[in-house]
C-alpha atoms as a PDB file:
ATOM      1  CA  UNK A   1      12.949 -23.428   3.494  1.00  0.00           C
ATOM      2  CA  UNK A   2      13.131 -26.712   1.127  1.00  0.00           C
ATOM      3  CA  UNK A   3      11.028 -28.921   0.537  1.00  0.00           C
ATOM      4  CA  UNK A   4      12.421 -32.512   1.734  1.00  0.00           C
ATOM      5  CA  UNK A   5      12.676 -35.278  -0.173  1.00  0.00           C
ATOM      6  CA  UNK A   6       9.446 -37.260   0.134  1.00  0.00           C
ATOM      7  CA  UNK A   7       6.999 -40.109  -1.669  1.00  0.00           C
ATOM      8  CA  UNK A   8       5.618 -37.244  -3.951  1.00  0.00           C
ATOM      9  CA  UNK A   9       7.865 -35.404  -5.968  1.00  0.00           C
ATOM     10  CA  UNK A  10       5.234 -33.948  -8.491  1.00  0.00           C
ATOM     11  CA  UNK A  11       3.356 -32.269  -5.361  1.00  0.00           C
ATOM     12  CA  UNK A  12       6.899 -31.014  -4.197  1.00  0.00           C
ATOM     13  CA  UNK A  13       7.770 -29.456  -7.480  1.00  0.00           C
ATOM     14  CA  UNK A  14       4.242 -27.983  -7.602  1.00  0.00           C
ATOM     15  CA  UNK A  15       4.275 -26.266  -4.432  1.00  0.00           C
ATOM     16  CA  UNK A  16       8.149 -24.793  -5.219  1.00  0.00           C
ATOM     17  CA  UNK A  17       7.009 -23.832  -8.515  1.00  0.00           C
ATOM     18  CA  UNK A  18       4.133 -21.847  -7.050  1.00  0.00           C
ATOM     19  CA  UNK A  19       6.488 -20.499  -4.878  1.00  0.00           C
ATOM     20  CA  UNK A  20       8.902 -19.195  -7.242  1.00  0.00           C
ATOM     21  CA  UNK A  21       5.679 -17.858  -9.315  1.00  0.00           C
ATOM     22  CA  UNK A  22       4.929 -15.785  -6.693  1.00  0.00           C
ATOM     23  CA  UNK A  23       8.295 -14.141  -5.947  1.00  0.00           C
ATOM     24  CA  UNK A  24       8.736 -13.462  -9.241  1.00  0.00           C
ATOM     25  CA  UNK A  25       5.670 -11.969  -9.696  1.00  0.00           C
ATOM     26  CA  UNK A  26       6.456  -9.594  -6.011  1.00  0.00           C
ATOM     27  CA  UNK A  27      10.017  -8.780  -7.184  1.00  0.00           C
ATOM     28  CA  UNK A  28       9.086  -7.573 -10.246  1.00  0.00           C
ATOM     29  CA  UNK A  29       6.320  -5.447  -8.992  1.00  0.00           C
ATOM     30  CA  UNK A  30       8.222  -4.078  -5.757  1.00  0.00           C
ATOM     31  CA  UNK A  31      10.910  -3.004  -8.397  1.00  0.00           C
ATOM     32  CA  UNK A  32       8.306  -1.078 -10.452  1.00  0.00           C
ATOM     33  CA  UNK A  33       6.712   0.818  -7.521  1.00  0.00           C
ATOM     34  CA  UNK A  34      10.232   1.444  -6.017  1.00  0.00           C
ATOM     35  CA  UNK A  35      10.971   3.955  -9.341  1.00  0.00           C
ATOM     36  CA  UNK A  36       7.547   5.558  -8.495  1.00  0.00           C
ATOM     37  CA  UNK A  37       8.504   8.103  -5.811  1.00  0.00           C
ATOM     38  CA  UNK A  38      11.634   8.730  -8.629  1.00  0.00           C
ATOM     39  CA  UNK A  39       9.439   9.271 -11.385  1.00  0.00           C
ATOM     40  CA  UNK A  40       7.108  11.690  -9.357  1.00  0.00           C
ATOM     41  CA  UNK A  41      10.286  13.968  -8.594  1.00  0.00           C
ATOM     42  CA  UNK A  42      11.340  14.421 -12.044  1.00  0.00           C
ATOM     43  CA  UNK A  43       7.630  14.830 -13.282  1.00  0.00           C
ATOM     44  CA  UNK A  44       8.269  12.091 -15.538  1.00  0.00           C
ATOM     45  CA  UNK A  45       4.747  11.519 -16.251  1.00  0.00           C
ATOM     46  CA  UNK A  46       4.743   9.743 -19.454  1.00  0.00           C
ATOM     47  CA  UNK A  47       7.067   7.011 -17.315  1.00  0.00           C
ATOM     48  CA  UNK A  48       4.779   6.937 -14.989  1.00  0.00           C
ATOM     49  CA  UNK A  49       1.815   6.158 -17.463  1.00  0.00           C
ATOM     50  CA  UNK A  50       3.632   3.640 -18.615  1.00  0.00           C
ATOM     51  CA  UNK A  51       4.714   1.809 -15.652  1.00  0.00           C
ATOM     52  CA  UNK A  52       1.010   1.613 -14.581  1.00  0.00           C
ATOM     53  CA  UNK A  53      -0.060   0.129 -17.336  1.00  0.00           C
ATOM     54  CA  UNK A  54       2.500  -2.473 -17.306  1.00  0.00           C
ATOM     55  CA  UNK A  55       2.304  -3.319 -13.339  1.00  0.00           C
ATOM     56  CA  UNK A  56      -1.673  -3.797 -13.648  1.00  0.00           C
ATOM     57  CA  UNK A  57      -0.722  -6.502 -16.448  1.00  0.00           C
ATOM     58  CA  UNK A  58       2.105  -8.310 -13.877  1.00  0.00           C
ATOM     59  CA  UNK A  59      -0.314 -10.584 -11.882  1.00  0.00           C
ATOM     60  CA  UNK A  60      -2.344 -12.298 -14.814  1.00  0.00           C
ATOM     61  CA  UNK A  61       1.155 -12.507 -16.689  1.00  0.00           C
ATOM     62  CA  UNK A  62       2.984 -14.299 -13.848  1.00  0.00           C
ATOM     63  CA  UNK A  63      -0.387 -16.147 -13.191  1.00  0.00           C
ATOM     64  CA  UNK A  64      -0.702 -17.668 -16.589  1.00  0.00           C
ATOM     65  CA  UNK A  65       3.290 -18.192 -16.685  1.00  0.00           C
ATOM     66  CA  UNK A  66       3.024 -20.394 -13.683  1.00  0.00           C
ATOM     67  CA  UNK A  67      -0.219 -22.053 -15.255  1.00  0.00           C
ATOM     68  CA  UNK A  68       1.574 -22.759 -18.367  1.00  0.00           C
ATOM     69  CA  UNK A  69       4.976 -24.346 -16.733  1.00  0.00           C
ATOM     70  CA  UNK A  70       2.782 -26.574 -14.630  1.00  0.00           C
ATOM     71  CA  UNK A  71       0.713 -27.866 -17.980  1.00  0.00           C
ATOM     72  CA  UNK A  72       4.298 -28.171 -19.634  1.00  0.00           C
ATOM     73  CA  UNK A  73       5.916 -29.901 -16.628  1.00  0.00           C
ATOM     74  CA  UNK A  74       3.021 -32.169 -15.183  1.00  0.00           C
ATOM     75  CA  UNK A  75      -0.181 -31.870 -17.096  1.00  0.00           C
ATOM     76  CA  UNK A  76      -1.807 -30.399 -14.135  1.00  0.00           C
ATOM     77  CA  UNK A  77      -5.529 -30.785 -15.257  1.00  0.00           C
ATOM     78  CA  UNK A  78      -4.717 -34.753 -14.959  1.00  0.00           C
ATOM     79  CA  UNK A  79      -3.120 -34.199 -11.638  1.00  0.00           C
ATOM     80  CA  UNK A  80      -4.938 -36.581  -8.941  1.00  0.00           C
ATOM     81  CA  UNK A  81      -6.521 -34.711  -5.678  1.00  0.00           C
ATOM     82  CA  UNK A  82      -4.480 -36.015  -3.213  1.00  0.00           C
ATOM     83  CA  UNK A  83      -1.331 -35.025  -4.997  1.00  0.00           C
ATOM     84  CA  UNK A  84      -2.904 -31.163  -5.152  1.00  0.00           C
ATOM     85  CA  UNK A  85      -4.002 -31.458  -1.238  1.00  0.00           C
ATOM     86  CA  UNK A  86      -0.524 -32.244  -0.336  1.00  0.00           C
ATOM     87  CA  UNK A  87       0.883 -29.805  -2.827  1.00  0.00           C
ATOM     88  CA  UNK A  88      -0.755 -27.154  -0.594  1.00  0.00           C
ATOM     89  CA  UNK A  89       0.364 -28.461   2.683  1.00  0.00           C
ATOM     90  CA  UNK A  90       3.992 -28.215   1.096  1.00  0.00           C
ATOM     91  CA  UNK A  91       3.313 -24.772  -0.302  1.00  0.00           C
ATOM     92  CA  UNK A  92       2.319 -23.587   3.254  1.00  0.00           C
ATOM     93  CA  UNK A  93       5.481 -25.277   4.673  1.00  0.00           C
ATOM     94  CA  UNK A  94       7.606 -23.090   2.253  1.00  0.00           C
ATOM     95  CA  UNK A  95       5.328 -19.966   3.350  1.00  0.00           C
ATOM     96  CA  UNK A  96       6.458 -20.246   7.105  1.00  0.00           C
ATOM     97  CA  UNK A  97       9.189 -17.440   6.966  1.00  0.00           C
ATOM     98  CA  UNK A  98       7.916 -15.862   3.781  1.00  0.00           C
ATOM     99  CA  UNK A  99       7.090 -11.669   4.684  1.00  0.00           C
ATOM    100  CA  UNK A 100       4.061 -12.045   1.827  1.00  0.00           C
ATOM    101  CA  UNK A 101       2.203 -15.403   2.703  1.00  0.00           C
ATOM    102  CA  UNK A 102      -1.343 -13.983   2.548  1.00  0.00           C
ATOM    103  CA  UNK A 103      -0.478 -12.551  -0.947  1.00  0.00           C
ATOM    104  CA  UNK A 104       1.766 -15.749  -1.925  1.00  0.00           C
ATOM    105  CA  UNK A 105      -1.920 -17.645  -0.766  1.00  0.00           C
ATOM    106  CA  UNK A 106      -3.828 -15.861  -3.099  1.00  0.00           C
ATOM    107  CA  UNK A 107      -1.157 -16.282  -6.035  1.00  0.00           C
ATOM    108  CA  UNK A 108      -2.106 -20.492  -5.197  1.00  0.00           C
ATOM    109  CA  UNK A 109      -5.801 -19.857  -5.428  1.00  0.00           C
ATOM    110  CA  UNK A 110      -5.406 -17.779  -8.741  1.00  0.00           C
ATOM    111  CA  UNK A 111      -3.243 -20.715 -10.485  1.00  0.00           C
ATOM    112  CA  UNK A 112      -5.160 -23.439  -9.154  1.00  0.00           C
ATOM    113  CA  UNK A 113      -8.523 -22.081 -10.025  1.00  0.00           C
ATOM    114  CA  UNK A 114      -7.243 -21.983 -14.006  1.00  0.00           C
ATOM    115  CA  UNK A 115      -6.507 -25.319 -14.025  1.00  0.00           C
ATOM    116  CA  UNK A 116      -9.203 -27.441 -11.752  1.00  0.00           C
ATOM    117  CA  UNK A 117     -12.847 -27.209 -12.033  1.00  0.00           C
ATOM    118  CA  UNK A 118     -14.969 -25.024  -9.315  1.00  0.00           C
ATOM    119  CA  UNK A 119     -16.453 -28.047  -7.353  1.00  0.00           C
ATOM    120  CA  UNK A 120     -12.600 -28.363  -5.963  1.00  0.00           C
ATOM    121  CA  UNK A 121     -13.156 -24.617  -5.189  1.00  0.00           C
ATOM    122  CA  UNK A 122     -12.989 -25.337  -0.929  1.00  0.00           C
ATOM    123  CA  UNK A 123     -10.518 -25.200   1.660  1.00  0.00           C
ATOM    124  CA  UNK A 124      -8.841 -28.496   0.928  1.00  0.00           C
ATOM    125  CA  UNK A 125      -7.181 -27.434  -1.924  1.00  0.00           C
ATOM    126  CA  UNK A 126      -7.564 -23.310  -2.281  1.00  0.00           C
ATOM    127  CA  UNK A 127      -6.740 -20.775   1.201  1.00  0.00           C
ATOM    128  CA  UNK A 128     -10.542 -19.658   1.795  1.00  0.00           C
ATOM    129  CA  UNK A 129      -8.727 -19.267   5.198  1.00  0.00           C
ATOM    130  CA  UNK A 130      -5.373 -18.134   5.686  1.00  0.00           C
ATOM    131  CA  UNK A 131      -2.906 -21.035   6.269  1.00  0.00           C
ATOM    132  CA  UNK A 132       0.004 -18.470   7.840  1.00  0.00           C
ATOM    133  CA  UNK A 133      -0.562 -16.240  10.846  1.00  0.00           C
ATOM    134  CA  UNK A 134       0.559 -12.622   9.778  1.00  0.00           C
ATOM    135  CA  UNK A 135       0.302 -11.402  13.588  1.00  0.00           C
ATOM    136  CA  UNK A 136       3.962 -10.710  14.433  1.00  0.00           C
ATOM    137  CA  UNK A 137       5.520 -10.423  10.695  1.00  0.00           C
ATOM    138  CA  UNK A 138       7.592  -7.343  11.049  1.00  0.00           C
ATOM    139  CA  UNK A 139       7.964  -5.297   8.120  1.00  0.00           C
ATOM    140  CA  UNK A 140      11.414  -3.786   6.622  1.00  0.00           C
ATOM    141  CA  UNK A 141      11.111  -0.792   6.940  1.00  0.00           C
ATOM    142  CA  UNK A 142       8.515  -0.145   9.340  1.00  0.00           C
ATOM    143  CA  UNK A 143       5.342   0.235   7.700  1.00  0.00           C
ATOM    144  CA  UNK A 144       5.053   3.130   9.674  1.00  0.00           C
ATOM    145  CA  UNK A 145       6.396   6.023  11.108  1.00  0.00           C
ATOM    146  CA  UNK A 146       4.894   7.361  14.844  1.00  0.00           C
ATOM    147  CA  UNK A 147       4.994  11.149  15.548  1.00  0.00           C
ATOM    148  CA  UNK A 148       3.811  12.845  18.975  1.00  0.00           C
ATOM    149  CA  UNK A 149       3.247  16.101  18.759  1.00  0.00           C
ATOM    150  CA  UNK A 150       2.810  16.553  22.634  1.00  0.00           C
ATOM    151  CA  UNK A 151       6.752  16.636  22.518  1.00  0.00           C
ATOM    152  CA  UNK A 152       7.107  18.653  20.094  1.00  0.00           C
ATOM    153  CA  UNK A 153       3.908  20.600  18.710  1.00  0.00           C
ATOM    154  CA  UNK A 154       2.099  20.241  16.061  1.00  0.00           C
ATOM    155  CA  UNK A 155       3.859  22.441  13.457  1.00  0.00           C
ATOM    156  CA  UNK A 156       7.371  20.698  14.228  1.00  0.00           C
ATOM    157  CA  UNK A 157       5.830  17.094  13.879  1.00  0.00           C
ATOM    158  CA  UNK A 158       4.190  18.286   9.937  1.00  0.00           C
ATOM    159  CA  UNK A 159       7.245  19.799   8.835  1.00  0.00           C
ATOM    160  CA  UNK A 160       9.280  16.586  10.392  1.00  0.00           C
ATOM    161  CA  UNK A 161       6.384  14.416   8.480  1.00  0.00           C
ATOM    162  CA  UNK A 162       7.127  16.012   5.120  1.00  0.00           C
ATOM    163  CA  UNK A 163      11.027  16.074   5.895  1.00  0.00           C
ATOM    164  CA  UNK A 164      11.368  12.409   6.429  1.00  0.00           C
ATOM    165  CA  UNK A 165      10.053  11.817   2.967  1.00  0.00           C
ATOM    166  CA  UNK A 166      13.558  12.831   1.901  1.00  0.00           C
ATOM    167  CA  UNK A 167      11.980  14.721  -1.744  1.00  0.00           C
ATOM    168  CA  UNK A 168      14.577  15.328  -3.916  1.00  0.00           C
ATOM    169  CA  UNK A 169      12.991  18.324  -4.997  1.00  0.00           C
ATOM    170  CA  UNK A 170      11.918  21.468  -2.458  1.00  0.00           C
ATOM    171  CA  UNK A 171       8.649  22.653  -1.607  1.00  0.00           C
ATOM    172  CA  UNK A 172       7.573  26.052  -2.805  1.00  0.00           C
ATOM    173  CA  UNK A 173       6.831  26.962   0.564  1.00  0.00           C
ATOM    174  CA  UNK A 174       6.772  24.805   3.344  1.00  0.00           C
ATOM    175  CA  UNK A 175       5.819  26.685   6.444  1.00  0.00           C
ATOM    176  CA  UNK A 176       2.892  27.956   4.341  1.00  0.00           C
ATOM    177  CA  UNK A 177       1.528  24.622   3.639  1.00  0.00           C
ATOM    178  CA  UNK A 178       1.900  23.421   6.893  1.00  0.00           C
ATOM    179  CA  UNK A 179      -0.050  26.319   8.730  1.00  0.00           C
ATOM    180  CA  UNK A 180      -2.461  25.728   6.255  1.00  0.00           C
ATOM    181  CA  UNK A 181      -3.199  21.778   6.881  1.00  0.00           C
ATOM    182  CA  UNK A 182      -3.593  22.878  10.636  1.00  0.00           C
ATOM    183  CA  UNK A 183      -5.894  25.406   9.725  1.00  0.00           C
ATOM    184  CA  UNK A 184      -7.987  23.061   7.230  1.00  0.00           C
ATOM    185  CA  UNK A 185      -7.823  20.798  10.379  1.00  0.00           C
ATOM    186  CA  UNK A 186      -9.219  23.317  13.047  1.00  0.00           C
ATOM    187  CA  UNK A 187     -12.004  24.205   9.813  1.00  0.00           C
ATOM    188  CA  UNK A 188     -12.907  20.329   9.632  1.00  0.00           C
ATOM    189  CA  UNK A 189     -13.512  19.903  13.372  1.00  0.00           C
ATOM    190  CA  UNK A 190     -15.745  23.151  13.692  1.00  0.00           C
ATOM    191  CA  UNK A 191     -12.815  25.337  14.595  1.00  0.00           C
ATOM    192  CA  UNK A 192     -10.807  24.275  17.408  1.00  0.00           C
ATOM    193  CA  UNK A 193      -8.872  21.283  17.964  1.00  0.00           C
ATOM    194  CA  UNK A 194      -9.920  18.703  20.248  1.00  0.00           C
ATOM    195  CA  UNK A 195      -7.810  18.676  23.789  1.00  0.00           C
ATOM    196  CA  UNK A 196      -5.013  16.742  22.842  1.00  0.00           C
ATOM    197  CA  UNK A 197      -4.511  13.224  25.270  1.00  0.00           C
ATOM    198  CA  UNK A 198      -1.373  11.684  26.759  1.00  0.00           C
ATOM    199  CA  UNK A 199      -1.280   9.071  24.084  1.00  0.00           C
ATOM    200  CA  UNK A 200      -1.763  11.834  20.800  1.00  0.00           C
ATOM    201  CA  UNK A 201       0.187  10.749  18.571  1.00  0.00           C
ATOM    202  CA  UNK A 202       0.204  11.015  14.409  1.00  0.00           C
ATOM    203  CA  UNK A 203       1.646   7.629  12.636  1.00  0.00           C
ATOM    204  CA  UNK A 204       2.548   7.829   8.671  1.00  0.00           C
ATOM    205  CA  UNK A 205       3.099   5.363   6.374  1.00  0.00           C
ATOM    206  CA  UNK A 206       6.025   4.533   5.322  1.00  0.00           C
ATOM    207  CA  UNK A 207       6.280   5.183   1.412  1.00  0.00           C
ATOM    208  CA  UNK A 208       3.634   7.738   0.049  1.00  0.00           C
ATOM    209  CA  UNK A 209       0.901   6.245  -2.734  1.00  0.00           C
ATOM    210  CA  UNK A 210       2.116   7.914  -5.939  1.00  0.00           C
ATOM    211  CA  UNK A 211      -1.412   8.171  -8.847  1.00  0.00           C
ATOM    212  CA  UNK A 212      -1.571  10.529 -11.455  1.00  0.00           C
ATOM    213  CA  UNK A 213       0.857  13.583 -11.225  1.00  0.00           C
ATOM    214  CA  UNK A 214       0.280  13.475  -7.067  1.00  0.00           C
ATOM    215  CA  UNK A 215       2.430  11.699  -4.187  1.00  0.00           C
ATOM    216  CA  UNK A 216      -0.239  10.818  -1.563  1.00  0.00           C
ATOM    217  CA  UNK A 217       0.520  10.932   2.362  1.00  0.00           C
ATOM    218  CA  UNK A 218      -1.718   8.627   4.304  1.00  0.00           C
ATOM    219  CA  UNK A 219      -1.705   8.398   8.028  1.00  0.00           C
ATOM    220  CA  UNK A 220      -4.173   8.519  11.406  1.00  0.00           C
ATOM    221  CA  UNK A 221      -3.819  10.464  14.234  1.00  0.00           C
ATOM    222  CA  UNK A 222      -4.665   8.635  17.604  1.00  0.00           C
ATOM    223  CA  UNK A 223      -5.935  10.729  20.447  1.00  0.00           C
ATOM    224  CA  UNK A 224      -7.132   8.907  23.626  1.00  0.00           C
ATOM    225  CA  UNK A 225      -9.622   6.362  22.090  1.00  0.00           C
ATOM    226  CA  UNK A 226     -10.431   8.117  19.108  1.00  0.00           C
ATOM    227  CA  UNK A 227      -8.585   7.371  15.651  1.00  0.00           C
ATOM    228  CA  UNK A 228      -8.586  10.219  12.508  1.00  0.00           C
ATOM    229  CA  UNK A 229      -7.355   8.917   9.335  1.00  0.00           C
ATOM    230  CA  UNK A 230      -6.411  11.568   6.825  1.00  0.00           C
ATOM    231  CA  UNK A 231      -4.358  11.534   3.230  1.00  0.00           C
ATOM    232  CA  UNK A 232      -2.800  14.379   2.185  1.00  0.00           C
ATOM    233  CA  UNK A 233      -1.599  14.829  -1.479  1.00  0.00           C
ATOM    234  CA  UNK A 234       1.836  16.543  -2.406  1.00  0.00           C
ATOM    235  CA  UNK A 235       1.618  18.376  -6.076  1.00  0.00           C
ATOM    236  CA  UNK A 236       3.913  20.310  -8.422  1.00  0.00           C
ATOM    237  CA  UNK A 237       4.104  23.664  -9.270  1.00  0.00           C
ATOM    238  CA  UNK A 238       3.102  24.807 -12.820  1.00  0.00           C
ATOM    239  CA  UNK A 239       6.813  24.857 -13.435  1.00  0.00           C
ATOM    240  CA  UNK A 240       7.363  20.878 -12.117  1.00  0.00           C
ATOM    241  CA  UNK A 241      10.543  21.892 -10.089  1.00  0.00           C
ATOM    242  CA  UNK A 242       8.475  22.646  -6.540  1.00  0.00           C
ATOM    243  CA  UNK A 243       6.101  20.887  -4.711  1.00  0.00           C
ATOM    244  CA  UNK A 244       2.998  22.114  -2.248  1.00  0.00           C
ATOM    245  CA  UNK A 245       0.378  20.615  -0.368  1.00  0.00           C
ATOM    246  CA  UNK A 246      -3.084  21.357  -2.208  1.00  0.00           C
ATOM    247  CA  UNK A 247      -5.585  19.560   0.353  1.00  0.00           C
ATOM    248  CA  UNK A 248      -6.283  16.958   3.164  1.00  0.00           C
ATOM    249  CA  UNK A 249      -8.695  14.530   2.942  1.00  0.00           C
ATOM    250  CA  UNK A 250     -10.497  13.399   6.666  1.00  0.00           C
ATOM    251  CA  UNK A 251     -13.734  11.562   5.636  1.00  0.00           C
ATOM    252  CA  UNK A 252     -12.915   7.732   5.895  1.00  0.00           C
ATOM    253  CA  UNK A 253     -16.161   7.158   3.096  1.00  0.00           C
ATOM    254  CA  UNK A 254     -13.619   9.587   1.009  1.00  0.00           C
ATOM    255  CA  UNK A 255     -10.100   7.816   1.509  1.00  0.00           C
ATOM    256  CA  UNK A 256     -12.233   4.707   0.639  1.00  0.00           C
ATOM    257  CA  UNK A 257     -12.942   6.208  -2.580  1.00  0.00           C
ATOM    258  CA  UNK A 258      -9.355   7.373  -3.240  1.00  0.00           C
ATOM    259  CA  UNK A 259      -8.281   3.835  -3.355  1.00  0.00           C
ATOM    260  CA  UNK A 260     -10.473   1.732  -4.578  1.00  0.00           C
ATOM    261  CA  UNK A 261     -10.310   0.218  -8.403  1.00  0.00           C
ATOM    262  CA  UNK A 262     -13.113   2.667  -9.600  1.00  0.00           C
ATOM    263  CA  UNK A 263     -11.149   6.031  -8.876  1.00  0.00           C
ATOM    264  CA  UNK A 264      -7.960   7.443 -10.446  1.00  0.00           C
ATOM    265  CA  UNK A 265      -7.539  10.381  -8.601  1.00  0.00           C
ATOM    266  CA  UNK A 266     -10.172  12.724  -6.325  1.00  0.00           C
ATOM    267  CA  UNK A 267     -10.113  16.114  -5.449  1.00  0.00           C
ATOM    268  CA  UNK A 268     -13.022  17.639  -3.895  1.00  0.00           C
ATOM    269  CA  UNK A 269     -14.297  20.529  -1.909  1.00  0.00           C
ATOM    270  CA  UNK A 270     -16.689  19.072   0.426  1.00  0.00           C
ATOM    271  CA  UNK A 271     -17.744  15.709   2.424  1.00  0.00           C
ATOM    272  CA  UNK A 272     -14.152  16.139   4.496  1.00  0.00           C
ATOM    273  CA  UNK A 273     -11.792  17.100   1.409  1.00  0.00           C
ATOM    274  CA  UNK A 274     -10.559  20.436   2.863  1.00  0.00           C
ATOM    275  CA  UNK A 275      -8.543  22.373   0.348  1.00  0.00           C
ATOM    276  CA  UNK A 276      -5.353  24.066   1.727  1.00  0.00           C
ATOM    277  CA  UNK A 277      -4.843  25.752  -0.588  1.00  0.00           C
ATOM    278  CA  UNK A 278      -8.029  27.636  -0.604  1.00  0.00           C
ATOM    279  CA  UNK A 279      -7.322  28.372   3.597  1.00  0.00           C
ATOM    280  CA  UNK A 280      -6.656  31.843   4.432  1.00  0.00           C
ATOM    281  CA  UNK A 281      -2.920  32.934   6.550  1.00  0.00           C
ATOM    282  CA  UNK A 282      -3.695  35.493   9.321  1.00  0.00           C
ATOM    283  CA  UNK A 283      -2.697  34.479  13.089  1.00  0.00           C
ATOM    284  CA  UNK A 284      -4.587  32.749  14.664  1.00  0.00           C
ATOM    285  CA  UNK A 285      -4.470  30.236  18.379  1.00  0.00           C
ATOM    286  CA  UNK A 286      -3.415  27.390  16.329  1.00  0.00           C
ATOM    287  CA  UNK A 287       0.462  28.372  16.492  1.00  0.00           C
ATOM    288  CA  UNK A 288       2.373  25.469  18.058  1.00  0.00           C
END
């Protein structure tokens, strides 16, 4: 969408500047975590490292880019209020058919707040409320992937799970680690699985979360009006040519943990991090 020609070409050039800011900033970042599921199959970890470091710096960079063309172009500390109220209305006119306008919102807030002072710090000129509805933006691809192991069983849906991944390297044993997250599972819930509804169902998302030298998994499974979130991360062998499953993690206090700022990595043996690893194979009722 363009902005028409109007009565106030600064606040039109602000708001497509912004803009522009922003999907900069998003392009350059989706093209960094696109290399990360590469990186993970070749163990290049030293890439990896790297790419981290540089992604964490790509919002302030882009941020003070965008602060500095609008200094440059408009000495934006002297811009008047009403010019930076209808700035935003433009900026949320350009945001109607955008896929990231609650990000593209906060990339606003973060420029404007470098240049004015706090008192301006309200809803007339910053998004303390979200100027685009989000409800029925549709994602490409799907953010997630539905399974329903009532169809199928439950071993068929975790090996399709880890299949549809599409690794470019093989897993050192597969039907191992998947009668071992079932039996971490039936260990977790006191040793038998819960009767499984008409609505059961396991959904996955998408891409896995790549930290460290592990690709995470991170789904739910929804049975009847219960919900079970659970992340399961994918290692290397010793060798780095294989891969295995070495736990799943059910606590949602846990998962928490995993991704917030203050946490690189977890792996733990207790409070709902069940290793697989560490599971015993002998037969058992929980063949399906």
């Amino acid at each position: 969408m363009d902005i028409p020609s109007g009565e106030n070409p600064v606040a039109q050039a602000i708001a497509q500047n912004l803009v522009e800011g922003f999907d900069k900033h998003y392009r350059l970042f989706r093209e960094s975590s696109a290399q990360a599921k590469q990186r993970f199959e070749t163990s290049d970890w030293l890439a990896a490292q790297r790419a981290v470091r540089e992604r964490i710096a790509f919002y302030d960079e882009r941020v003070n880019e965008t602060v500095n063309l609008l200094h440059g172009k408009f000495q934006a500390d002297k811009i008047d209020t009403n010019t930076w109220q209808l700035a935003k209305l433009l900026y949320i006119g350009l945001l109607i058919n955008h896929k990231q306008p609650e990000l593209a919102e906060t990339f606003f807030n973060s420029v404007f707040c470098k240049i004015m002072h706090r008192t301006y710090f309200h809803n007339d000129f910053i998004f303390v409320r979200p100027g685009v509805s989000t409800d029925f933006i549709e994602s490409d691809p799907p953010a997630y992937r539905s399974y329903y192991p009532n169809k199928t069983g439950l071993h068929q849906v975790i090996r399709d799970i880890l299949n549809d991944f599409d690794w470019q390297c093989p897993f050192e044993d597969m039907e191992r680690d998947v009668d071992r997250v079932i039996r971490a599972v039936v260990l977790q819930m006191g040793g038998k699985l819960v009767a499984a509804e008409a609505n059961f169902q396991i959904q996955v998302l998408h891409s896995a979360f790549f930290r460290n030298k592990a690709a995470y998994i991170v789904g739910k499974a929804i049975n009847g009006d219960y919900e079970y979130p659970f992340v399961v991360p994918v290692l290397h062998d010793p060798q780095g040519r294989r891969l295995f499953i070495d736990a799943i993690l059910l606590d949602p206090a846990q998962i928490r943990t995993l991704f917030s700022l203050s946490r690189a990595y977890f792996m733990t043996g207790h409070g709902g991090a069940v290793r697989v690893r560490e599971i015993p194979l002998q037969p058992d009722a929980t063949q399906a």
